[in-house]
PDB file of N, CA and C in Angstrom:
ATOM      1  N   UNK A   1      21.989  23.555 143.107  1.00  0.00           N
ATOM      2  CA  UNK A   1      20.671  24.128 143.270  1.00  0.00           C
ATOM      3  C   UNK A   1      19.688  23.088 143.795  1.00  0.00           C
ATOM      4  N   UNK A   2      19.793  21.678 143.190  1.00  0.00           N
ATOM      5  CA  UNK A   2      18.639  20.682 143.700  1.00  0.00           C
ATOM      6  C   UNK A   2      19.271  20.411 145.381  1.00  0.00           C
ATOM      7  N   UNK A   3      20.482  20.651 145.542  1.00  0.00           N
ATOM      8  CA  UNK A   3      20.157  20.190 146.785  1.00  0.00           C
ATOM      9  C   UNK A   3      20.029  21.320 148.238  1.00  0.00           C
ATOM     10  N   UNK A   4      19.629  22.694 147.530  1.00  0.00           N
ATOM     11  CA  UNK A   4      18.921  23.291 148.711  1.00  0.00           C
ATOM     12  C   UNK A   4      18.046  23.664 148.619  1.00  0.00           C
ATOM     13  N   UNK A   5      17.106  23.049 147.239  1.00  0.00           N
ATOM     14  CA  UNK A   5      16.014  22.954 147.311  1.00  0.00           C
ATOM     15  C   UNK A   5      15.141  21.670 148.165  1.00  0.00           C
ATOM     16  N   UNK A   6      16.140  20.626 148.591  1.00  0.00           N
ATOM     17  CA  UNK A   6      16.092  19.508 148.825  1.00  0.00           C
ATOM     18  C   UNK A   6      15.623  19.890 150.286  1.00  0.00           C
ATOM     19  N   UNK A   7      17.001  20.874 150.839  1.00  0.00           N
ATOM     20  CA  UNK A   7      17.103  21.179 152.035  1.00  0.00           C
ATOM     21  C   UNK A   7      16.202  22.187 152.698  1.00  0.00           C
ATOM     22  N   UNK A   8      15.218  23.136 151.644  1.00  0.00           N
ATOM     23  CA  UNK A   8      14.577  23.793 151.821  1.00  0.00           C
ATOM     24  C   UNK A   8      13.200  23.468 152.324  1.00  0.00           C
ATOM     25  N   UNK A   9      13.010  22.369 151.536  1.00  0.00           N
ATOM     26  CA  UNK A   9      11.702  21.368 151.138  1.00  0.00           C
ATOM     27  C   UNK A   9      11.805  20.555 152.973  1.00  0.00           C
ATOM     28  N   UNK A  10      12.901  19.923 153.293  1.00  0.00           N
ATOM     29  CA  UNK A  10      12.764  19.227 154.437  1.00  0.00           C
ATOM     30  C   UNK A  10      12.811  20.256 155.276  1.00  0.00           C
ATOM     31  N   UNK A  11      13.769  21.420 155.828  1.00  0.00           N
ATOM     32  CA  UNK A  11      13.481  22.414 156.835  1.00  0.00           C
ATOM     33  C   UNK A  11      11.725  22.643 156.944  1.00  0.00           C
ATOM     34  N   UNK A  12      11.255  23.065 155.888  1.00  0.00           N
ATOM     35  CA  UNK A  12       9.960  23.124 155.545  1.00  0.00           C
ATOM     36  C   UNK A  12       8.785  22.243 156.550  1.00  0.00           C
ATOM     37  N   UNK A  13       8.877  21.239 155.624  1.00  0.00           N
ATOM     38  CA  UNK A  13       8.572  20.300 156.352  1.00  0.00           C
ATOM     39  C   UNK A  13       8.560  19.703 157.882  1.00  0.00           C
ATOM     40  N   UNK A  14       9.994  19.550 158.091  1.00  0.00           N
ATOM     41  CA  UNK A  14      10.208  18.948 159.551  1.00  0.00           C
ATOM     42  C   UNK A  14      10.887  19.753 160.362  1.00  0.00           C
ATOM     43  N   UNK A  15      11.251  20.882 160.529  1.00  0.00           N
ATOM     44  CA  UNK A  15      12.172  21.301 161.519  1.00  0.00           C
ATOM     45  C   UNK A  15      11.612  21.440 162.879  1.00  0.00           C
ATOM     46  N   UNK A  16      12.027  21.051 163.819  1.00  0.00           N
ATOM     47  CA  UNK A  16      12.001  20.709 165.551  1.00  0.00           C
ATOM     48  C   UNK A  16      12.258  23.043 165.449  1.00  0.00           C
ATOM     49  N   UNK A  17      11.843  22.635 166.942  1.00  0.00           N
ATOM     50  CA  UNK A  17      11.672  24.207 167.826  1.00  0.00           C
ATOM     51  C   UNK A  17      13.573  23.832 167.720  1.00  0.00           C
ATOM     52  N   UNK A  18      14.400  22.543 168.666  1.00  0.00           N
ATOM     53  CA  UNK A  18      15.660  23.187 168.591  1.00  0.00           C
ATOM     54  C   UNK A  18      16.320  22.830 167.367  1.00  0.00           C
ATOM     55  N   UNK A  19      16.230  22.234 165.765  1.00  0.00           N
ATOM     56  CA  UNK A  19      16.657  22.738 164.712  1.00  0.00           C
ATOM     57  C   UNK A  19      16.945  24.284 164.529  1.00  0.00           C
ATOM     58  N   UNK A  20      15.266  24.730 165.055  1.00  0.00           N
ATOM     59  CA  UNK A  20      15.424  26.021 164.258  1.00  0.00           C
ATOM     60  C   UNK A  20      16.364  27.332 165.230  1.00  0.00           C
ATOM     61  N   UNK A  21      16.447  26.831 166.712  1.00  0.00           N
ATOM     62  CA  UNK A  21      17.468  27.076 167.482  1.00  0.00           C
ATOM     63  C   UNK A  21      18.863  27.338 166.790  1.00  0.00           C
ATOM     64  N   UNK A  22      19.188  26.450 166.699  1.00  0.00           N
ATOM     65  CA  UNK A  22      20.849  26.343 166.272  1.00  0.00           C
ATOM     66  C   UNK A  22      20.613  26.914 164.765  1.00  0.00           C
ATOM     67  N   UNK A  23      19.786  26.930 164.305  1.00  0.00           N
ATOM     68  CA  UNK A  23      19.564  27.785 162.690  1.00  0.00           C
ATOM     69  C   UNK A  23      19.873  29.654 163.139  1.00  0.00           C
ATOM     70  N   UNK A  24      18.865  29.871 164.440  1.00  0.00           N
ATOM     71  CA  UNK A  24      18.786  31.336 164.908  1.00  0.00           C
ATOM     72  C   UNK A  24      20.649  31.154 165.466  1.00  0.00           C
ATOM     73  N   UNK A  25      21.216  30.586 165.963  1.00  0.00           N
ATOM     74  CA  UNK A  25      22.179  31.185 166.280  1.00  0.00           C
ATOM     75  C   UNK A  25      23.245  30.917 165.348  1.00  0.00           C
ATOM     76  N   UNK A  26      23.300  30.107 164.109  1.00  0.00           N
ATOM     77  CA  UNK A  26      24.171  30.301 163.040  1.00  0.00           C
ATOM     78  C   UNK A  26      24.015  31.822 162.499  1.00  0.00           C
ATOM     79  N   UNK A  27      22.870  32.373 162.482  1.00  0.00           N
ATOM     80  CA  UNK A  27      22.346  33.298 161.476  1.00  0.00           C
ATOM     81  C   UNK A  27      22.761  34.218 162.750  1.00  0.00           C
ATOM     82  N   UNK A  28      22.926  34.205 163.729  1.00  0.00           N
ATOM     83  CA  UNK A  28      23.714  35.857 164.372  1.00  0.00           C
ATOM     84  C   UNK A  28      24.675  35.324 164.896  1.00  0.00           C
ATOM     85  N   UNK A  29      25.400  34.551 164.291  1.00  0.00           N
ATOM     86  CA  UNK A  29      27.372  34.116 164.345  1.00  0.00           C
ATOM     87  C   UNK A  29      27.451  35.126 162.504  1.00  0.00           C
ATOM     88  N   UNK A  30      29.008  35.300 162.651  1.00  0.00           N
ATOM     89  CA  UNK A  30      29.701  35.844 161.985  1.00  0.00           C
ATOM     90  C   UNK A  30      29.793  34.968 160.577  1.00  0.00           C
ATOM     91  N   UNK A  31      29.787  34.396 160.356  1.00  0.00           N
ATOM     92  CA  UNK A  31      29.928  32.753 159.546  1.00  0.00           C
ATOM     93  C   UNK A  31      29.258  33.651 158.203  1.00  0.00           C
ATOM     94  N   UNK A  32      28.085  33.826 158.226  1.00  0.00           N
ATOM     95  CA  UNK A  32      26.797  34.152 157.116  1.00  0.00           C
ATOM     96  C   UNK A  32      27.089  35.350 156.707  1.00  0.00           C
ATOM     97  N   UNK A  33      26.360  35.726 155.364  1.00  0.00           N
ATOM     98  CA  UNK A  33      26.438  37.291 155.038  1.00  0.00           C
ATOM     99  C   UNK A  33      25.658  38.112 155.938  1.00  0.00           C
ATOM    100  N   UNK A  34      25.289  39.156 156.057  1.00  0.00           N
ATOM    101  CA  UNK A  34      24.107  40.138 156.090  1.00  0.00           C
ATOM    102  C   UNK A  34      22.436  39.454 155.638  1.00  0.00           C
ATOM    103  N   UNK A  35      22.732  39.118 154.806  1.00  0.00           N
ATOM    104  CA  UNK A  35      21.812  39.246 153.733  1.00  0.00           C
ATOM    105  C   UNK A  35      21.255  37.672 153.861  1.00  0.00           C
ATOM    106  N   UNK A  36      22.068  36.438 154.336  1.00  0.00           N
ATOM    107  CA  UNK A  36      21.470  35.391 154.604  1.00  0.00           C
ATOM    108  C   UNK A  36      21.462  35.014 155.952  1.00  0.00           C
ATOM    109  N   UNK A  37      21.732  35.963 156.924  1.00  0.00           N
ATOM    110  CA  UNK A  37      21.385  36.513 158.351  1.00  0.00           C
ATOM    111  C   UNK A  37      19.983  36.562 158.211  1.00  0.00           C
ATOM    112  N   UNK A  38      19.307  37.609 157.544  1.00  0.00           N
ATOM    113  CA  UNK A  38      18.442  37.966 157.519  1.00  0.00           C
ATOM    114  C   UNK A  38      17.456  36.762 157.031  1.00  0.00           C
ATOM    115  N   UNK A  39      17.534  36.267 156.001  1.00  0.00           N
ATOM    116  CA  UNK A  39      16.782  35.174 155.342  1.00  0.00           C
ATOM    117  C   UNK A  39      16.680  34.062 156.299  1.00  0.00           C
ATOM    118  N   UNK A  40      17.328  33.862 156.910  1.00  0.00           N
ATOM    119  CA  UNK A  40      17.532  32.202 158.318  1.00  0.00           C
ATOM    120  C   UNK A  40      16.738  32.993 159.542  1.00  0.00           C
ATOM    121  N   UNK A  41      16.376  34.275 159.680  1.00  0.00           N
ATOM    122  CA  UNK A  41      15.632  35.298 160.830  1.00  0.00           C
ATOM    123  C   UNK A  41      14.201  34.632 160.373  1.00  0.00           C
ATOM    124  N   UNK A  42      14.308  35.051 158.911  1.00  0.00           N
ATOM    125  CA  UNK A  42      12.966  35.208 158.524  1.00  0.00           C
ATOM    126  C   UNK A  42      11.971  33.586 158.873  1.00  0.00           C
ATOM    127  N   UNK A  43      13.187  33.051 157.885  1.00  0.00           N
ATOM    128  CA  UNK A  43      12.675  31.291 157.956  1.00  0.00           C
ATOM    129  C   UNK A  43      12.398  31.089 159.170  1.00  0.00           C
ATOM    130  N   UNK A  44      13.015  31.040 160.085  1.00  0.00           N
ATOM    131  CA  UNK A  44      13.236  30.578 161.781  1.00  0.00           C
ATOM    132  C   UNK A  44      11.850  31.311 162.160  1.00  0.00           C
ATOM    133  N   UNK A  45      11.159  32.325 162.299  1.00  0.00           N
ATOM    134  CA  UNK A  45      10.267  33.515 162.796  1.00  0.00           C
ATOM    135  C   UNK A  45       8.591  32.753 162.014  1.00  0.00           C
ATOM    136  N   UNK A  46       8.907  32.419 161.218  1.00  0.00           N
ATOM    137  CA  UNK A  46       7.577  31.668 160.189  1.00  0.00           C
ATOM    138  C   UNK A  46       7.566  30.426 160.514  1.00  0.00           C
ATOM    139  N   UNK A  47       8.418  29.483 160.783  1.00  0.00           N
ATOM    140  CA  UNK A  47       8.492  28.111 161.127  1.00  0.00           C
ATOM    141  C   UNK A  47       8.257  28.439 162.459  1.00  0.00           C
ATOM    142  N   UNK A  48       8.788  28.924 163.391  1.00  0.00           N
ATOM    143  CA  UNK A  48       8.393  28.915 164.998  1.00  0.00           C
ATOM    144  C   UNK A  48       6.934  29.026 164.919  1.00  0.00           C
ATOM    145  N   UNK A  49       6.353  30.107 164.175  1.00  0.00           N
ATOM    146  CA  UNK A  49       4.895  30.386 164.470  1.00  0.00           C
ATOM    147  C   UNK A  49       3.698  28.939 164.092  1.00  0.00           C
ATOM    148  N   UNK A  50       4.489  28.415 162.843  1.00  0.00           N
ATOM    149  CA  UNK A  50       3.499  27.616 162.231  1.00  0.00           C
ATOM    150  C   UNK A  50       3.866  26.235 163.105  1.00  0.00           C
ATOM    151  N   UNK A  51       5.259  25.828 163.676  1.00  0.00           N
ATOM    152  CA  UNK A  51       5.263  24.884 164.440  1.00  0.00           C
ATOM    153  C   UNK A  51       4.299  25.209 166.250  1.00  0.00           C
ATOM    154  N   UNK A  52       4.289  26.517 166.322  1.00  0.00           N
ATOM    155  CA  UNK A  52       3.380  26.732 167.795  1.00  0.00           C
ATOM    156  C   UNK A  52       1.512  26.280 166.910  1.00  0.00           C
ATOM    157  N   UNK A  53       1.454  26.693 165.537  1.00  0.00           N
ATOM    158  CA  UNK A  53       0.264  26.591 165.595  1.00  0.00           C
ATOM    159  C   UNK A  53      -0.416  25.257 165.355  1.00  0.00           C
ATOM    160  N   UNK A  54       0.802  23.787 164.667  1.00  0.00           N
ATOM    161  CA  UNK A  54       0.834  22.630 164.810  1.00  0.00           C
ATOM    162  C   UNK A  54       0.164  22.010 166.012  1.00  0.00           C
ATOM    163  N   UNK A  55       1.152  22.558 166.993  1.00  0.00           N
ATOM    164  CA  UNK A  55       0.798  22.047 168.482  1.00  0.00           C
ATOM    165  C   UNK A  55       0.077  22.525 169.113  1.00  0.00           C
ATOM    166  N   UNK A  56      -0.491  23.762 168.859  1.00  0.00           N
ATOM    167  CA  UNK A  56      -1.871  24.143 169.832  1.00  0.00           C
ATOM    168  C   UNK A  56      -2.878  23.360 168.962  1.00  0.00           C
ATOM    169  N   UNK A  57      -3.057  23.143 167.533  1.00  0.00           N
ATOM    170  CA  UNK A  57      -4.138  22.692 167.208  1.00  0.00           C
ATOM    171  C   UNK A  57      -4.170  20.835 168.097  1.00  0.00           C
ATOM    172  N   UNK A  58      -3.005  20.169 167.571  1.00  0.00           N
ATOM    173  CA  UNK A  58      -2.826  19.120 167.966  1.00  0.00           C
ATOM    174  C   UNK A  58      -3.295  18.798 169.297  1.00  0.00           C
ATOM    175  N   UNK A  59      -2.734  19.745 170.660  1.00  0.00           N
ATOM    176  CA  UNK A  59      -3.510  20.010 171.809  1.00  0.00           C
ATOM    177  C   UNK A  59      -5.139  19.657 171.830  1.00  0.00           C
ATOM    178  N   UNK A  60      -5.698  20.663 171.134  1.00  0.00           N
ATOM    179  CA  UNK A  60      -7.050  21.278 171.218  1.00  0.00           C
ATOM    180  C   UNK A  60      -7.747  19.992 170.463  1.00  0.00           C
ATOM    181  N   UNK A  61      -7.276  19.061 169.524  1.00  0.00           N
ATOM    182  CA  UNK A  61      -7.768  17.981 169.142  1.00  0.00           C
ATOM    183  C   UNK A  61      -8.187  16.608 170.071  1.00  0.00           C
ATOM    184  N   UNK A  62      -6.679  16.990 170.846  1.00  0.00           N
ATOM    185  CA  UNK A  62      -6.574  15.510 171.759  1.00  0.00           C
ATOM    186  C   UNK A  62      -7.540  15.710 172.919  1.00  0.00           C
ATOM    187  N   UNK A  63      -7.713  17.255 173.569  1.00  0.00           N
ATOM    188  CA  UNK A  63      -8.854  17.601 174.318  1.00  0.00           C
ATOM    189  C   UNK A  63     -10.223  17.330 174.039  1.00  0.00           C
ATOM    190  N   UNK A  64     -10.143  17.444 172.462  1.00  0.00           N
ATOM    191  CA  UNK A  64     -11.531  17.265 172.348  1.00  0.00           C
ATOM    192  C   UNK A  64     -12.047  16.203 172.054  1.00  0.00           C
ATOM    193  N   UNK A  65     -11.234  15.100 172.092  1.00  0.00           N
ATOM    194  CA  UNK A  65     -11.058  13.601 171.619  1.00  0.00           C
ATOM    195  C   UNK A  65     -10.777  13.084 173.101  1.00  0.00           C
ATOM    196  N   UNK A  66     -10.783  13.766 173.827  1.00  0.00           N
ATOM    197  CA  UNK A  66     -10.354  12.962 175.662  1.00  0.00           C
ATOM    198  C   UNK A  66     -11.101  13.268 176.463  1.00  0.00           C
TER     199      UNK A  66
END
């Protein structure tokens, strides 16, 4: 249990646009259940958004600092 909470905590944290790549295509390979298909959709779909909203802010900082 501590260590995918471990793993949860760093995905969290740090995952790259292509981490979460190869995460989306584990999760529609055959490998996974249904059910943690769905959960690696979800994660991947919330991390993409909050990593686009990282970098537009980051953008919009350095613009306004240049």
């Amino acid at each position: 249990m501590q260590v995918n909470c471990n793993i949860t905590h760093t995905l969290n944290e740090s995952a790259t646009d292509e981490e979460l790549n190869a995460l989306l295509k584990l999760a529609n390979s055959q490998l996974l259940a249904p059910n943690q298909r769905k959960s690696i959709q979800v994660f991947v779909g919330r991390k993409s958004i909050d990593n686009f909203l990282v970098q537009t802010e980051r953008r919009e900082q350095t613009s306004n600092n240049g």
